[in-house]
Structures are given as structure tokens and as C-alpha cells.
N, C-alpha and C. Protein backbone atom coordinates (compact mmCIF):
# COMPACT_ATOMS: atom_id res chain seq x y z
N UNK A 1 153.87 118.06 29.07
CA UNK A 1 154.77 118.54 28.06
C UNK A 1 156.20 118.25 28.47
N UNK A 2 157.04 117.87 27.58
CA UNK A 2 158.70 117.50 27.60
C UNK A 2 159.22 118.90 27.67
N UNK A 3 160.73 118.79 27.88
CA UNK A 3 161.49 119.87 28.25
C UNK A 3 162.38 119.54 27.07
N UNK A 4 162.60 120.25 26.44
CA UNK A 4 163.97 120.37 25.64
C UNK A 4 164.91 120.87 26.59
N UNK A 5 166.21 119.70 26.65
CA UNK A 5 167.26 119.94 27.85
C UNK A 5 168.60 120.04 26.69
N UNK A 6 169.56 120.43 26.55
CA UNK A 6 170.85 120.68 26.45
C UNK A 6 171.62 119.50 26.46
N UNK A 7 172.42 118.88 26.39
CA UNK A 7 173.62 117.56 26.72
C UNK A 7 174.61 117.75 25.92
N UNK A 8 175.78 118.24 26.53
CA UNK A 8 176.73 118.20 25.45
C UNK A 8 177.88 117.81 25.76
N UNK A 9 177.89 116.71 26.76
CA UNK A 9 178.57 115.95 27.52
C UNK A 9 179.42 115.15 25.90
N UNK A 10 180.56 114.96 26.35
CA UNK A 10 181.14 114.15 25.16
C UNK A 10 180.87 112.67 24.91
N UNK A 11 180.50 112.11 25.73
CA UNK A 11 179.95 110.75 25.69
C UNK A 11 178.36 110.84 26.51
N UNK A 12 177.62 110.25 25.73
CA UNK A 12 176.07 110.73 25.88
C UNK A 12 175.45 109.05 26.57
N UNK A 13 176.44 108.13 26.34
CA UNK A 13 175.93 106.85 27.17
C UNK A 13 176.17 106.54 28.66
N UNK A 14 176.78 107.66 29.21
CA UNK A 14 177.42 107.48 30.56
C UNK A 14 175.86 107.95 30.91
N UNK A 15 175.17 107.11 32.34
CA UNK A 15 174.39 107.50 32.96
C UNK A 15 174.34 109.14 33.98
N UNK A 16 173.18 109.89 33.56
CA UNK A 16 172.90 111.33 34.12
C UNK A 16 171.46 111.58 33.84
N UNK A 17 171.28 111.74 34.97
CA UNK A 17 169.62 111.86 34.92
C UNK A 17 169.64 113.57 34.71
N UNK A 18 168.84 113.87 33.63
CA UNK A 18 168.66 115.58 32.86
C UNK A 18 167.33 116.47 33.52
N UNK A 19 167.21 116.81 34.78
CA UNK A 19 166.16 117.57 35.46
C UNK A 19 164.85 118.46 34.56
N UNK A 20 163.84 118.24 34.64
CA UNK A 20 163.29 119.62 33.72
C UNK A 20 163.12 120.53 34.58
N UNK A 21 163.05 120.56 36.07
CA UNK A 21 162.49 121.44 37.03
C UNK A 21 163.22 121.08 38.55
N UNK A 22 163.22 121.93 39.19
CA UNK A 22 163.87 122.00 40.59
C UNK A 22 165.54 122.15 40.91
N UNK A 23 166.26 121.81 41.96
CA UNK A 23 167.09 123.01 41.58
C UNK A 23 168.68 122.62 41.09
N UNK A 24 168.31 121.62 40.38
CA UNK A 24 169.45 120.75 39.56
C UNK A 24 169.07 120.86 38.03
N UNK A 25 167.76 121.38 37.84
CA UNK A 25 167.67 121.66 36.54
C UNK A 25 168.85 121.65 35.23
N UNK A 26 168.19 120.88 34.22
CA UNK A 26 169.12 121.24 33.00
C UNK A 26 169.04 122.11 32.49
N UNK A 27 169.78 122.61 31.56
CA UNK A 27 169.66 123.73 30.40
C UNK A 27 168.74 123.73 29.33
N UNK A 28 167.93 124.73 29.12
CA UNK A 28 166.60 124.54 28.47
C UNK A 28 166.87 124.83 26.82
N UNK A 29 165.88 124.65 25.90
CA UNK A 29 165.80 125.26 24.48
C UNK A 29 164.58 125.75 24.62
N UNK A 30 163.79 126.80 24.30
CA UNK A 30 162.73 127.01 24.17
C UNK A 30 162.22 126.43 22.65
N UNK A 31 162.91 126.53 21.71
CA UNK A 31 162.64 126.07 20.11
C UNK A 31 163.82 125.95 19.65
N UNK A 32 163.81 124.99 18.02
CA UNK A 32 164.51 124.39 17.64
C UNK A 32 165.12 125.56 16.93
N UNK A 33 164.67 126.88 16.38
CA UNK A 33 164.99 127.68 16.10
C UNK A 33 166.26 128.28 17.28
N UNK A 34 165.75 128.06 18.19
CA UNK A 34 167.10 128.69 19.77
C UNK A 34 168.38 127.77 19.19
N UNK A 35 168.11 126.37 18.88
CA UNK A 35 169.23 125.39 18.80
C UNK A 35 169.82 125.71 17.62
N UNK A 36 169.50 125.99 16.24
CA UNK A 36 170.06 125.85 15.26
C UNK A 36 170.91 127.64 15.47
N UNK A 37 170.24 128.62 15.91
CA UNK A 37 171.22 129.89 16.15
C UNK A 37 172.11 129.86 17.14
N UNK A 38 172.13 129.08 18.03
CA UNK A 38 173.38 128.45 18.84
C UNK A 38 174.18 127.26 18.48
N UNK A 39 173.63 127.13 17.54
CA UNK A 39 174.52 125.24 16.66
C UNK A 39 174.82 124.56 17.48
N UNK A 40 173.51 124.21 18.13
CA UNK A 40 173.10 123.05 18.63
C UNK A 40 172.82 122.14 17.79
N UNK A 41 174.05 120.55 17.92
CA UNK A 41 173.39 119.21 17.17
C UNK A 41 172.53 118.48 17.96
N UNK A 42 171.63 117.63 16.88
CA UNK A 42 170.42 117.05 17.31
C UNK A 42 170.85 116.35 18.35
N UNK A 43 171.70 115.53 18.35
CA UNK A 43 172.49 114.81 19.34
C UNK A 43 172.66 114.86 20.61
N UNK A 44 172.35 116.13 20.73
CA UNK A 44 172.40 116.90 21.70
C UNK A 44 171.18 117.75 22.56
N UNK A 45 170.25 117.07 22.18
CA UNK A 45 168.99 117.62 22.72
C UNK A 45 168.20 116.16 23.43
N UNK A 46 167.93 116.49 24.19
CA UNK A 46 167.20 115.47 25.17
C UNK A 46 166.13 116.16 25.74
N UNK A 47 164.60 115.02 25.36
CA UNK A 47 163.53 115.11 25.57
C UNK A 47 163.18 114.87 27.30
N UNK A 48 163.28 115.88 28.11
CA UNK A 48 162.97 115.45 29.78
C UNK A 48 162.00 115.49 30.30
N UNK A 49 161.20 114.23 30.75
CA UNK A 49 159.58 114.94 31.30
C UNK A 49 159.66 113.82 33.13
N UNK A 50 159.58 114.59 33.73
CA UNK A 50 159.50 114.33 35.32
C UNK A 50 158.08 114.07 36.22
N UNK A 51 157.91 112.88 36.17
CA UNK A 51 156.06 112.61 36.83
C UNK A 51 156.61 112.11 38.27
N UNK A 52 156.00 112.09 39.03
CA UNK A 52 154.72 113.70 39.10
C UNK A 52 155.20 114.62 38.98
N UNK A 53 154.33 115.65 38.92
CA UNK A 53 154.75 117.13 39.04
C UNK A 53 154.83 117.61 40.06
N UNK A 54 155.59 119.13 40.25
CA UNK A 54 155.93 119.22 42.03
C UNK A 54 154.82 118.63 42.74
N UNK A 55 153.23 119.38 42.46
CA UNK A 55 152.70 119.23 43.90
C UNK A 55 151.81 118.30 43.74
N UNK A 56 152.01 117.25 42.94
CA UNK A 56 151.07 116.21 43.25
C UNK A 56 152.00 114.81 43.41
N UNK A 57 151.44 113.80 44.08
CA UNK A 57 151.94 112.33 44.52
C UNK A 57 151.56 111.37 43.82
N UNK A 58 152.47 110.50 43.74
CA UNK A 58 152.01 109.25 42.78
C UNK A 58 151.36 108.16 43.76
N UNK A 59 150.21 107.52 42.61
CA UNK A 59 149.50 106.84 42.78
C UNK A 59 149.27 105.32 42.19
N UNK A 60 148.35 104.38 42.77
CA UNK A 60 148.74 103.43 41.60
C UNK A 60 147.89 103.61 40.03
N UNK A 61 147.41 104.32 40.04
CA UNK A 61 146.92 104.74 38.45
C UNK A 61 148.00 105.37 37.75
N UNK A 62 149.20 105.40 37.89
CA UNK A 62 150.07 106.03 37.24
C UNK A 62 150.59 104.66 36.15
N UNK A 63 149.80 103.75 36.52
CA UNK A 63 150.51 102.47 35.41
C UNK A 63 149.80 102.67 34.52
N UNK A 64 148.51 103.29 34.38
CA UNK A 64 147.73 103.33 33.79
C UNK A 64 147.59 104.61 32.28
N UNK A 65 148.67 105.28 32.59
CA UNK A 65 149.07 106.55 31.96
C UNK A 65 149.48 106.05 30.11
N UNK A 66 149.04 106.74 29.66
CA UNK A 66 149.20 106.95 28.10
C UNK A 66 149.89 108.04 27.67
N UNK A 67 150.83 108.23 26.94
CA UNK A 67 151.90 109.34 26.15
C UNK A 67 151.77 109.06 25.11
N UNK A 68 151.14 110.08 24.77
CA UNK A 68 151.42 110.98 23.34
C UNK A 68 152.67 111.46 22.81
N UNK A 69 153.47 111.06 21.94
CA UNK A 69 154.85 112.15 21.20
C UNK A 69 154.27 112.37 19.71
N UNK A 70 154.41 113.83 20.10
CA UNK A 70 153.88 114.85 19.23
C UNK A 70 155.66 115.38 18.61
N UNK A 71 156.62 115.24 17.53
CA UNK A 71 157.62 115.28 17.18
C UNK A 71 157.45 116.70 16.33
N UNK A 72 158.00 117.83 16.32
CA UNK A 72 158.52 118.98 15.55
C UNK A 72 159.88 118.52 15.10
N UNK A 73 159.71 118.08 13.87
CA UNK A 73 161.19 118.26 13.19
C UNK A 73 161.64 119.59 12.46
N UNK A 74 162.97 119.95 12.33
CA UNK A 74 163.66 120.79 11.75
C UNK A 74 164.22 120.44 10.75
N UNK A 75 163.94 120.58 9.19
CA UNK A 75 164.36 119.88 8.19
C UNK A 75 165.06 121.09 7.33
N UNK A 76 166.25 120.72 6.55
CA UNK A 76 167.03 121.34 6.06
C UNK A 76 167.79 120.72 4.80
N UNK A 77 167.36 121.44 3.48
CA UNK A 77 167.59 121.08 2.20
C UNK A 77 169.20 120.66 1.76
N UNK A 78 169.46 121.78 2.23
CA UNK A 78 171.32 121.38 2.03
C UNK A 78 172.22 120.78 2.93
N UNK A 79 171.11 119.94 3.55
CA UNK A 79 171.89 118.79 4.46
C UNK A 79 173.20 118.11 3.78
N UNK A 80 174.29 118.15 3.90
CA UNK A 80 175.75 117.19 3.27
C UNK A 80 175.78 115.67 3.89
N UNK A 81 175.33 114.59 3.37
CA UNK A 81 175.27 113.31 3.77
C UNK A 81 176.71 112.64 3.23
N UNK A 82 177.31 112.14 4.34
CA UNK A 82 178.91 111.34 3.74
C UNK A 82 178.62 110.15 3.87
N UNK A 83 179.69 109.66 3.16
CA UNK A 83 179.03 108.28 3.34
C UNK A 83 179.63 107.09 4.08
């Protein structure tokens, strides 16, 4: 599972690697509901997933790995589109 991490760095192309775990960790969302009552933009959310996990070691079957993205969107009617 991904981490919903925080970024609200003003320029989002400068290289920073976004931790999900240990003790540099980023700032979490639990749900998109947390982001929209803190007005959090999408822009601003970064998907973080860290292999291996603490207590296991990589191997060479790790080339071999398949990901799934399973996407929850947050959709909203009175979106204002400019043009």
C-alpha cells in the first residue's frame, strides 16, 4: 500500500525523496477527506511506497514484481475551470 505524503514545497520539480516510514518520514493524509478539510491541492499529494519493507531484504525476484494502482478520486461538481 502507498502513503499519501504532503509536498508543499513551492517548486515540486526540485529533486526530494518523500519517506513513508523511518525517521525522516513525510507528512501523512490518512484520506482525501483529511486533504480537502485542510485545503490541501491535488498538487500536492504524493503517492510514496518504499520496497523493501523494514524487515525484509531485496532479492533478485524483485524485477519480477507487478503493481497494481487502485486510484480513489475526489470529484467535485462546482469545480470553476478558467481558461
Amino acid at each position: 500500500m502507498s502513503v499519501k505524503c504532503i509536498d508543499v514545497r513551492k517548486s515540486h520539480h526540485k529533486t526530494k525523496w518523500l519517506m513513508p516510514w523511518g525517521p525522516n518520514h513525510c507528512k501523512k493524509l490518512k484520506d482525501f477527506d483529511e486533504a480537502v478539510s485542510r485545503q490541501i491541492e491535488a498538487n500536492d499529494i504524493v503517492f510514496a511506497v518504499h520496497i523493501p519493507l523494514p524487515s525484509k531484504e531485496m532479492s533478485p525476484w524483485f524485477q519480477f514484481m507487478l503493481f497494481i494502482m487502485q486510484l480513489d478520486i475526489a470529484f467535485k461538481m462546482d469545480n470553476d475551470l478558467s481558461e
